[in-house]
PDB file of N, CA and C in Angstrom:
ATOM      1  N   UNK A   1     -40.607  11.561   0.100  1.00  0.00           N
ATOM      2  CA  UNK A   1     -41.283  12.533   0.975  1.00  0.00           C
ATOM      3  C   UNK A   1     -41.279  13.899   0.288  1.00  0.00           C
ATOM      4  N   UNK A   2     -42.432  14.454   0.128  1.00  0.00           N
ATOM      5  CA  UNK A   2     -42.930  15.532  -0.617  1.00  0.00           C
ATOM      6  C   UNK A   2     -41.736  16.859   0.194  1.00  0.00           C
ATOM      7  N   UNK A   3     -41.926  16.980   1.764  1.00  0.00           N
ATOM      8  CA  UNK A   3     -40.910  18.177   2.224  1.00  0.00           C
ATOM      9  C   UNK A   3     -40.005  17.823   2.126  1.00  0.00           C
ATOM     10  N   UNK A   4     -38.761  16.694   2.150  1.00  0.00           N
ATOM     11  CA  UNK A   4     -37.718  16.646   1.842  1.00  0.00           C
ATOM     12  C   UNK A   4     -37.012  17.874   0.353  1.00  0.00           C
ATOM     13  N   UNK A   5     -37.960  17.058  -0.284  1.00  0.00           N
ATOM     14  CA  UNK A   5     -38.089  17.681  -1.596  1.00  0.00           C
ATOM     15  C   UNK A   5     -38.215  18.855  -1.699  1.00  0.00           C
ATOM     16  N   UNK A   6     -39.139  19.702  -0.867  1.00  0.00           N
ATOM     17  CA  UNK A   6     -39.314  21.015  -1.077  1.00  0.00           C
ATOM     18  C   UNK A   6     -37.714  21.773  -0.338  1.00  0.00           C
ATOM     19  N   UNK A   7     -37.662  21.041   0.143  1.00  0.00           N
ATOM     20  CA  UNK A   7     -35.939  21.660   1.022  1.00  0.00           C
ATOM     21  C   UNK A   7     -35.091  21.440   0.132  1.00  0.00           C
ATOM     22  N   UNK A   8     -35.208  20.954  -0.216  1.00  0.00           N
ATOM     23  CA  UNK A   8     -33.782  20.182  -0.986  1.00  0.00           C
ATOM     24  C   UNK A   8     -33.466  21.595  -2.240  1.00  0.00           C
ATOM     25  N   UNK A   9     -34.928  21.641  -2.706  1.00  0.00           N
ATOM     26  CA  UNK A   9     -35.561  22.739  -3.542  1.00  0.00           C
ATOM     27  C   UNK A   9     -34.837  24.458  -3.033  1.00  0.00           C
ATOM     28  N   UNK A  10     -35.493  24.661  -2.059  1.00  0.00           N
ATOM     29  CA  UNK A  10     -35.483  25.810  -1.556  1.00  0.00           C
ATOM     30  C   UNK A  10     -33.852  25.982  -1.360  1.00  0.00           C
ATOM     31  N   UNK A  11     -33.103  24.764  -0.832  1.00  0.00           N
ATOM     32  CA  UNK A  11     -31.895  25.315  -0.547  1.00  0.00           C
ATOM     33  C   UNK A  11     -31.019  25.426  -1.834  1.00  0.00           C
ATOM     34  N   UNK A  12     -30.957  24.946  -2.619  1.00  0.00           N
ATOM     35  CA  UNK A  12     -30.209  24.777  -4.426  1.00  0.00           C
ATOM     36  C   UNK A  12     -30.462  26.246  -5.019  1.00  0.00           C
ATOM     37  N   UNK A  13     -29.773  26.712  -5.638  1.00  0.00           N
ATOM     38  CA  UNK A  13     -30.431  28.278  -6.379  1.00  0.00           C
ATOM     39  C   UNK A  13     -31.014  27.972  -7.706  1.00  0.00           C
ATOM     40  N   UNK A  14     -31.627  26.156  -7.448  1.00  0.00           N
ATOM     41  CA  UNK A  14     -32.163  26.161  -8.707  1.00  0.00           C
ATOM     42  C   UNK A  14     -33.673  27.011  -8.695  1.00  0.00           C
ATOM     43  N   UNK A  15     -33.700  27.265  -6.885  1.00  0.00           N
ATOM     44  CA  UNK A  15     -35.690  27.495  -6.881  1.00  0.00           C
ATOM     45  C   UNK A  15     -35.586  28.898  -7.243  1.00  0.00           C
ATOM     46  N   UNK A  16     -34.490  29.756  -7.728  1.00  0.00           N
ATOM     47  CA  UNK A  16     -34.917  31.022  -8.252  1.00  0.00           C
ATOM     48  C   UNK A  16     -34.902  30.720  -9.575  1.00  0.00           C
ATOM     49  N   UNK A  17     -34.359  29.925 -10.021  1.00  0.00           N
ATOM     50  CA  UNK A  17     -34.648  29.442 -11.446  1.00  0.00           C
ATOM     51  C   UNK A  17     -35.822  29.750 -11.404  1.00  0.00           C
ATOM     52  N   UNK A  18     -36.253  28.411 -11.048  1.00  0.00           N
ATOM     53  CA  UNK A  18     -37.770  27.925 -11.346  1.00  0.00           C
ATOM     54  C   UNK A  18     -38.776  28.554 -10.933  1.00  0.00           C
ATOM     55  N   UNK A  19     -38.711  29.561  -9.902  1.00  0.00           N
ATOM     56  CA  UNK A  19     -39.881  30.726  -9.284  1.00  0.00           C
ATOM     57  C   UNK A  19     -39.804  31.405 -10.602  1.00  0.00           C
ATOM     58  N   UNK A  20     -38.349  31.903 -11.387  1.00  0.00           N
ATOM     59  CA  UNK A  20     -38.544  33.274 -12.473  1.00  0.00           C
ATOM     60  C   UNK A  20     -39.141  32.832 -13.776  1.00  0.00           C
ATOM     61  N   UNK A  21     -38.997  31.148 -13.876  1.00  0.00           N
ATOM     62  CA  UNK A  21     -39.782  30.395 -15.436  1.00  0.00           C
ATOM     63  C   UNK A  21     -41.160  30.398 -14.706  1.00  0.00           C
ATOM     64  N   UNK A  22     -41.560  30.323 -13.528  1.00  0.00           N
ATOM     65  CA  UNK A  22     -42.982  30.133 -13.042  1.00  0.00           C
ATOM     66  C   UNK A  22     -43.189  31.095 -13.496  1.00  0.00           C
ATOM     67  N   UNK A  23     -43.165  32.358 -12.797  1.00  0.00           N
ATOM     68  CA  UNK A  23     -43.502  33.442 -12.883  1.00  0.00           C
ATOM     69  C   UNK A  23     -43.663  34.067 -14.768  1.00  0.00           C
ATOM     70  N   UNK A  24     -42.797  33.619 -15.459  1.00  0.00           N
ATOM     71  CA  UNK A  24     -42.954  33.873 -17.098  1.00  0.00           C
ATOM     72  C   UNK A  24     -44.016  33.341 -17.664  1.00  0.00           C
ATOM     73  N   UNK A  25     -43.930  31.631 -16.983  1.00  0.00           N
ATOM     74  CA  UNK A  25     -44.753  30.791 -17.589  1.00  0.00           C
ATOM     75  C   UNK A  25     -46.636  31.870 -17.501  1.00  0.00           C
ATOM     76  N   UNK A  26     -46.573  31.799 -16.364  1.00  0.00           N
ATOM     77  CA  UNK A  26     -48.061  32.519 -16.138  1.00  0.00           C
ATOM     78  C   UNK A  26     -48.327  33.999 -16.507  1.00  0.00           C
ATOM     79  N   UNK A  27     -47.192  34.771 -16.726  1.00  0.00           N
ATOM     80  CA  UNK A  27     -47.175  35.686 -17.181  1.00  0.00           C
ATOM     81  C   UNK A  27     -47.376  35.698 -19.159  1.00  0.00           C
ATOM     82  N   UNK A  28     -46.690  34.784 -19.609  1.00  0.00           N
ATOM     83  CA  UNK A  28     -47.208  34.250 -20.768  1.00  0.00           C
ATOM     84  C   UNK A  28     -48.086  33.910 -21.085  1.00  0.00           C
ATOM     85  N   UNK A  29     -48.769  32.798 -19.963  1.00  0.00           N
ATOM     86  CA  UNK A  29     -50.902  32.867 -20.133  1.00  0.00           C
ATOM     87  C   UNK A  29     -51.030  33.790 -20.152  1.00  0.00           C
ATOM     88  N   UNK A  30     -50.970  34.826 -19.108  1.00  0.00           N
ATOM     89  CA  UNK A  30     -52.219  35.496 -18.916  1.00  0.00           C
ATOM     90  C   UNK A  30     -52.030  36.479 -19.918  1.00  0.00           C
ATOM     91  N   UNK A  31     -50.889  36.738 -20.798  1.00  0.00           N
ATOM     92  CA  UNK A  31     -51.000  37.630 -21.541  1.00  0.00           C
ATOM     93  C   UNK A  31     -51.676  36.791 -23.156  1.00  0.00           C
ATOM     94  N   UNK A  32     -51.303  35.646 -23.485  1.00  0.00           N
ATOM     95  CA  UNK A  32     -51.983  35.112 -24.373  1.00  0.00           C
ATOM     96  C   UNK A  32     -53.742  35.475 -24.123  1.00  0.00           C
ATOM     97  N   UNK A  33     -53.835  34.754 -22.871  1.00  0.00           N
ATOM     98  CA  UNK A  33     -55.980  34.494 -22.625  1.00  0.00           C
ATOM     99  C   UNK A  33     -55.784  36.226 -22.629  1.00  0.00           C
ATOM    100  N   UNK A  34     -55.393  37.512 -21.820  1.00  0.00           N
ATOM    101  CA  UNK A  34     -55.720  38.620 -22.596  1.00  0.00           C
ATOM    102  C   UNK A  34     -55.912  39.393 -23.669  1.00  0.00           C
ATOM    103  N   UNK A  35     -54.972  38.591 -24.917  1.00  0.00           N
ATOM    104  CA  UNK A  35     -54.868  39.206 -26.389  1.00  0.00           C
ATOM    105  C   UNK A  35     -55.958  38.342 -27.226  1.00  0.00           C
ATOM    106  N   UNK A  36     -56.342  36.515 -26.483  1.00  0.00           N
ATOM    107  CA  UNK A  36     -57.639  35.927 -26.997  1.00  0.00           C
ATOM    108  C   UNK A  36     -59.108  36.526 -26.639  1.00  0.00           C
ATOM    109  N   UNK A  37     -58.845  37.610 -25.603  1.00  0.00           N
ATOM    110  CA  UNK A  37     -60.118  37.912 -25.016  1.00  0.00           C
ATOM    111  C   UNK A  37     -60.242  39.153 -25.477  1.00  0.00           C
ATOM    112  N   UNK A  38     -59.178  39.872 -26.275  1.00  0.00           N
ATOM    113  CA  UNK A  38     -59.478  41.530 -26.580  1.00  0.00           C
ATOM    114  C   UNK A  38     -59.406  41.321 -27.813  1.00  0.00           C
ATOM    115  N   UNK A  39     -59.081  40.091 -28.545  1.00  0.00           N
ATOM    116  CA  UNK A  39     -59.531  40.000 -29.943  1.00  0.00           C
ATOM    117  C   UNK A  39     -61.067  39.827 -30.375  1.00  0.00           C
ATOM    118  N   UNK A  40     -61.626  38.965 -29.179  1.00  0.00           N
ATOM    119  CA  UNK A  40     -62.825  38.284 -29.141  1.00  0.00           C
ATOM    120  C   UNK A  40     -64.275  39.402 -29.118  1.00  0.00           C
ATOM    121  N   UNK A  41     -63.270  40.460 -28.572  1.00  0.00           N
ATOM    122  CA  UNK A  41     -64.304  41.833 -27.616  1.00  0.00           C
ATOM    123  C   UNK A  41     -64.466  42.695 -28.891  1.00  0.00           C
ATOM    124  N   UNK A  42     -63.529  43.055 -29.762  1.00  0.00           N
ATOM    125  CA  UNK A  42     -62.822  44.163 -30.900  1.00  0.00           C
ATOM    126  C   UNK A  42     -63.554  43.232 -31.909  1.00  0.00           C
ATOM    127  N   UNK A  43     -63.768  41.703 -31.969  1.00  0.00           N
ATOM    128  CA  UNK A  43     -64.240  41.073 -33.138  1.00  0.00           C
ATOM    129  C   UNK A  43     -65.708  41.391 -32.796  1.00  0.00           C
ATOM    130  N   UNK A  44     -66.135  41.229 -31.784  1.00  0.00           N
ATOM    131  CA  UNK A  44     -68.120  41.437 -31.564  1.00  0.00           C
ATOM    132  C   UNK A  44     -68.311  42.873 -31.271  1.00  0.00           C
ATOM    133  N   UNK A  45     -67.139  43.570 -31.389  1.00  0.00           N
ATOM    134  CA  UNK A  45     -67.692  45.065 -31.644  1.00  0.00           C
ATOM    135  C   UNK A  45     -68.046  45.248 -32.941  1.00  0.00           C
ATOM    136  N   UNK A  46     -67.309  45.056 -33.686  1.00  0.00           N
ATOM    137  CA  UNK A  46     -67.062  44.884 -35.511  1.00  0.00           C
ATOM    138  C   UNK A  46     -68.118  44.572 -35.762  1.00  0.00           C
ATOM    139  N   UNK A  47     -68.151  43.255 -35.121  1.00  0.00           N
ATOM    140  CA  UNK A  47     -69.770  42.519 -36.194  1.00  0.00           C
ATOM    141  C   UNK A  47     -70.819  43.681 -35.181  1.00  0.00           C
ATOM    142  N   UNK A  48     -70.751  44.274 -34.113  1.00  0.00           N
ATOM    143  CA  UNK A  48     -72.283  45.206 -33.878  1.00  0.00           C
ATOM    144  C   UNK A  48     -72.116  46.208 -34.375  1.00  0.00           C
ATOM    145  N   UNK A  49     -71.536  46.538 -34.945  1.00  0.00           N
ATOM    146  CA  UNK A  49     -70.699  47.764 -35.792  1.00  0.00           C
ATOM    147  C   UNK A  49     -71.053  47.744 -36.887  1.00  0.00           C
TER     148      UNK A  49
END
């Protein structure tokens, strides 16, 4: 059972673990897809440049 699970979760202090690697994990995308997307912007300035 999926809520068991989420309790079981919530009550362990593993879920601040895993909220603060969530929270890195996506914080790590979004800073990767931002430095792929301001390379991408700075590279087609260059070439109109």
């Amino acid at each position: 059972n999926d809520s068991s699970e989420l309790g079981t979760v919530f009550d362990s202090g593993d879920y601040g673990k895993a909220s603060v690697l969530s929270i890195y994990r996506s914080s790590a995308i979004f800073l990767v897809i931002w430095v792929v997307v301001k390379s991408a912007f700075y590279g087609a300035l260059d070439a109109r440049l």
